[in-house]
C-alpha atoms as a PDB file:
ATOM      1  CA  UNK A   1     -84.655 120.439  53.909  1.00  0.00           C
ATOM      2  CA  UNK A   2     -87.360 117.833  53.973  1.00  0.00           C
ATOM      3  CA  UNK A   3     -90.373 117.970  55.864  1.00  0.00           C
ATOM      4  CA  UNK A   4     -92.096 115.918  58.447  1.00  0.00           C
ATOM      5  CA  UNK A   5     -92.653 112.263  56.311  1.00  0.00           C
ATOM      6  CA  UNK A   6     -95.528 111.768  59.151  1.00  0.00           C
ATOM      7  CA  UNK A   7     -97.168 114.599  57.411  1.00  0.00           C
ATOM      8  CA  UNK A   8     -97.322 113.138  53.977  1.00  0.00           C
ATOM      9  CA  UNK A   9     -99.756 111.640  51.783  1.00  0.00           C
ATOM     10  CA  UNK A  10     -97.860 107.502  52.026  1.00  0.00           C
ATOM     11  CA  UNK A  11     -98.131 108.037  55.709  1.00  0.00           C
ATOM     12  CA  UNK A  12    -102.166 109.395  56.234  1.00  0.00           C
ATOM     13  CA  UNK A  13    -102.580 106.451  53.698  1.00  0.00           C
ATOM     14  CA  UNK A  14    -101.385 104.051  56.176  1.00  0.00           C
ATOM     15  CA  UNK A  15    -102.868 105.423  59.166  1.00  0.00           C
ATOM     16  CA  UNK A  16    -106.735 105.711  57.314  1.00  0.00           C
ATOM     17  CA  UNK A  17    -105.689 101.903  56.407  1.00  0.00           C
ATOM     18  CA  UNK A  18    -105.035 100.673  59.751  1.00  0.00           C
ATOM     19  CA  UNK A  19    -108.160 103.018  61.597  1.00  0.00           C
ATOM     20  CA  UNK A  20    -111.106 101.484  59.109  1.00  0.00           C
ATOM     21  CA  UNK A  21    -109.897  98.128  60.247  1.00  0.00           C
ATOM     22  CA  UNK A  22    -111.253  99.148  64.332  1.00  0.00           C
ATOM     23  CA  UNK A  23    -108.555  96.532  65.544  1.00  0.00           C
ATOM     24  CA  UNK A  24    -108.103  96.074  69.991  1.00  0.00           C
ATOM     25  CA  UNK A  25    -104.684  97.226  70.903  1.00  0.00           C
ATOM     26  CA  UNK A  26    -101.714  95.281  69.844  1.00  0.00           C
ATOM     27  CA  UNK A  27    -100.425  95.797  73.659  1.00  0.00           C
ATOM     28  CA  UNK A  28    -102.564  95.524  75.804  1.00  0.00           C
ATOM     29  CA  UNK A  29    -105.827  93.958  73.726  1.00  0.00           C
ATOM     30  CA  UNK A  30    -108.838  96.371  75.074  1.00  0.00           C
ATOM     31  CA  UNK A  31    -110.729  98.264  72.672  1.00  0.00           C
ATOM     32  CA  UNK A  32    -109.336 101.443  71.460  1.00  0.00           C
ATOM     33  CA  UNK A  33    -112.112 104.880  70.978  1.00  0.00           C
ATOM     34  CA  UNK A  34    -111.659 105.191  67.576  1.00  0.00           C
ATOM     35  CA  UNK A  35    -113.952 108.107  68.197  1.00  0.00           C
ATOM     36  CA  UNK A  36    -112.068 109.880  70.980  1.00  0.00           C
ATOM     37  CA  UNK A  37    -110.080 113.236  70.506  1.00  0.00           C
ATOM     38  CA  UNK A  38    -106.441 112.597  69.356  1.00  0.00           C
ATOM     39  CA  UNK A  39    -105.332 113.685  72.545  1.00  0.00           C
ATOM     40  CA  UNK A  40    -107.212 111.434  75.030  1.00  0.00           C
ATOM     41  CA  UNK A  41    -105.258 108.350  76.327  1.00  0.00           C
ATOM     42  CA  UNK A  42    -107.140 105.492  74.847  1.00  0.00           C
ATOM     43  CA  UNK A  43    -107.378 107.166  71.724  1.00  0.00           C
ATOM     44  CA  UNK A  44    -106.070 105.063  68.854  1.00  0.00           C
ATOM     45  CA  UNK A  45    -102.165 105.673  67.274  1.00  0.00           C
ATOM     46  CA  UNK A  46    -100.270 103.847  65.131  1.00  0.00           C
ATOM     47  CA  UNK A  47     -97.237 102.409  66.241  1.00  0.00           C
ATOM     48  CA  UNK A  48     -95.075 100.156  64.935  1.00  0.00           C
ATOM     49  CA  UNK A  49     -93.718  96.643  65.542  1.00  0.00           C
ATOM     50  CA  UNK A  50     -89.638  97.045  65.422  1.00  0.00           C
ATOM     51  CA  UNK A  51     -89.143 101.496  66.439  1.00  0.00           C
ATOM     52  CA  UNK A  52     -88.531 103.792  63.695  1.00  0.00           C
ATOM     53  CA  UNK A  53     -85.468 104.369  65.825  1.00  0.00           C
ATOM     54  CA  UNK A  54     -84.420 101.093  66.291  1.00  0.00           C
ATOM     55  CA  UNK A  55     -84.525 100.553  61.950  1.00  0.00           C
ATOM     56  CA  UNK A  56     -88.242  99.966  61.469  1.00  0.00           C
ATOM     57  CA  UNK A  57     -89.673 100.911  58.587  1.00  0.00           C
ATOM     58  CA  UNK A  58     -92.472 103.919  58.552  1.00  0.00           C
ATOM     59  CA  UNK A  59     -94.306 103.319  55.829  1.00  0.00           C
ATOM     60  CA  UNK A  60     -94.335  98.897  55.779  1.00  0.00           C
ATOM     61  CA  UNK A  61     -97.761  97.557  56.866  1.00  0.00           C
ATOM     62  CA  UNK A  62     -96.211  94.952  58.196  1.00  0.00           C
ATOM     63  CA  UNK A  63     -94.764  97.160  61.072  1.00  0.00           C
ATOM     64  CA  UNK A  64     -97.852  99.161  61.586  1.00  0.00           C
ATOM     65  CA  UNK A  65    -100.283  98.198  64.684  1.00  0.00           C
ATOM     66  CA  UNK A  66    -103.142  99.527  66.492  1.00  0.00           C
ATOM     67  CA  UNK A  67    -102.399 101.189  69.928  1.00  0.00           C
ATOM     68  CA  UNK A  68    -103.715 102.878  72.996  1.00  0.00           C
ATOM     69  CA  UNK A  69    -101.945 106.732  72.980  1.00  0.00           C
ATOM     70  CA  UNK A  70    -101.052 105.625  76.626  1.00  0.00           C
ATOM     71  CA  UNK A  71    -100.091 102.269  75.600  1.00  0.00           C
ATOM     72  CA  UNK A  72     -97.799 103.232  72.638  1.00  0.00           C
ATOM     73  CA  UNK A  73     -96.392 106.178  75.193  1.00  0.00           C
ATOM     74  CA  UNK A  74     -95.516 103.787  77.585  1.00  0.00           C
ATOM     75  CA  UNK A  75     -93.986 101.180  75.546  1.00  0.00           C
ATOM     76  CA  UNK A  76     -91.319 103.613  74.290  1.00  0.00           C
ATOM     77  CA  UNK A  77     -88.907 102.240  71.662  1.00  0.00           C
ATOM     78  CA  UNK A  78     -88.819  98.667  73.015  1.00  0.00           C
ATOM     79  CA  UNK A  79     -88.865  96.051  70.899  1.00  0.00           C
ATOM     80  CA  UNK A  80     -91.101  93.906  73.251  1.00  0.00           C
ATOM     81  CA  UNK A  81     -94.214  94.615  74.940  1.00  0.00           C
ATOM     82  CA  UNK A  82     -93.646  94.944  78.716  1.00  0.00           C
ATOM     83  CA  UNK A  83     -95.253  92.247  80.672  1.00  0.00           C
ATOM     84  CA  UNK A  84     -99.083  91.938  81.561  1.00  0.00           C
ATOM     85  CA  UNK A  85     -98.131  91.991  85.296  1.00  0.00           C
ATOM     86  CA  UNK A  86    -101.133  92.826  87.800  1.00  0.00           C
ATOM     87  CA  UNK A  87    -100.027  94.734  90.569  1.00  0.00           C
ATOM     88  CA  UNK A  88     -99.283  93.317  94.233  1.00  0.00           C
ATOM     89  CA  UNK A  89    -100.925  94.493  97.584  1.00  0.00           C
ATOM     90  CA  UNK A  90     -98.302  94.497 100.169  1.00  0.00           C
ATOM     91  CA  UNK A  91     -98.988  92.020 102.721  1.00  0.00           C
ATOM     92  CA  UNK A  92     -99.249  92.705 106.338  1.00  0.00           C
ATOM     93  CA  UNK A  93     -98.508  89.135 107.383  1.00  0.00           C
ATOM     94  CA  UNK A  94     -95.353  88.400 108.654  1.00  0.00           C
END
């Protein structure tokens, strides 16, 4: 049985390749803390462009990107970003 191809040496390759370039979120464009724990939600992942589960490639630079933990979480395995909406107060007028 294979093991985890996130795990391998191709993979941290890409990763250390896409983190020395300090690059905003592809999502939603803020900074990401490069420097924050792994774990915190602005913390920087990779994600990529078309889902692994959707037939994107792992390893392809082309379908790497910079993202927000919370950001890449939240997208899921769309193939879009969801929009940049800003939220609406309800209105008391009638």
């Amino acid at each position: 049985m294979a093991g985890n191809p996130r795990n391998g040496r191709p993979y941290r390759r890409l990763v250390d390749w896409l983190r020395a370039q300090q690059l905003p979120c592809w999502i939603c464009g803020h900074n990401i803390g490069y420097h924050l724990d792994a774990r915190h939600p602005l913390s920087f992942t990779l994600d990529h462009l078309v889902p692994l589960s959707r037939g994107g490639d792992l390893l392809n630079r082309a379908n790497a990107r910079p993202a927000h933990r919370r950001c890449n979480s939240s997208r899921g395995n769309r193939t879009s970003t969801p929009p940049k909406v800003a939220p609406q107060r309800a209105s008391r007028r009638w």
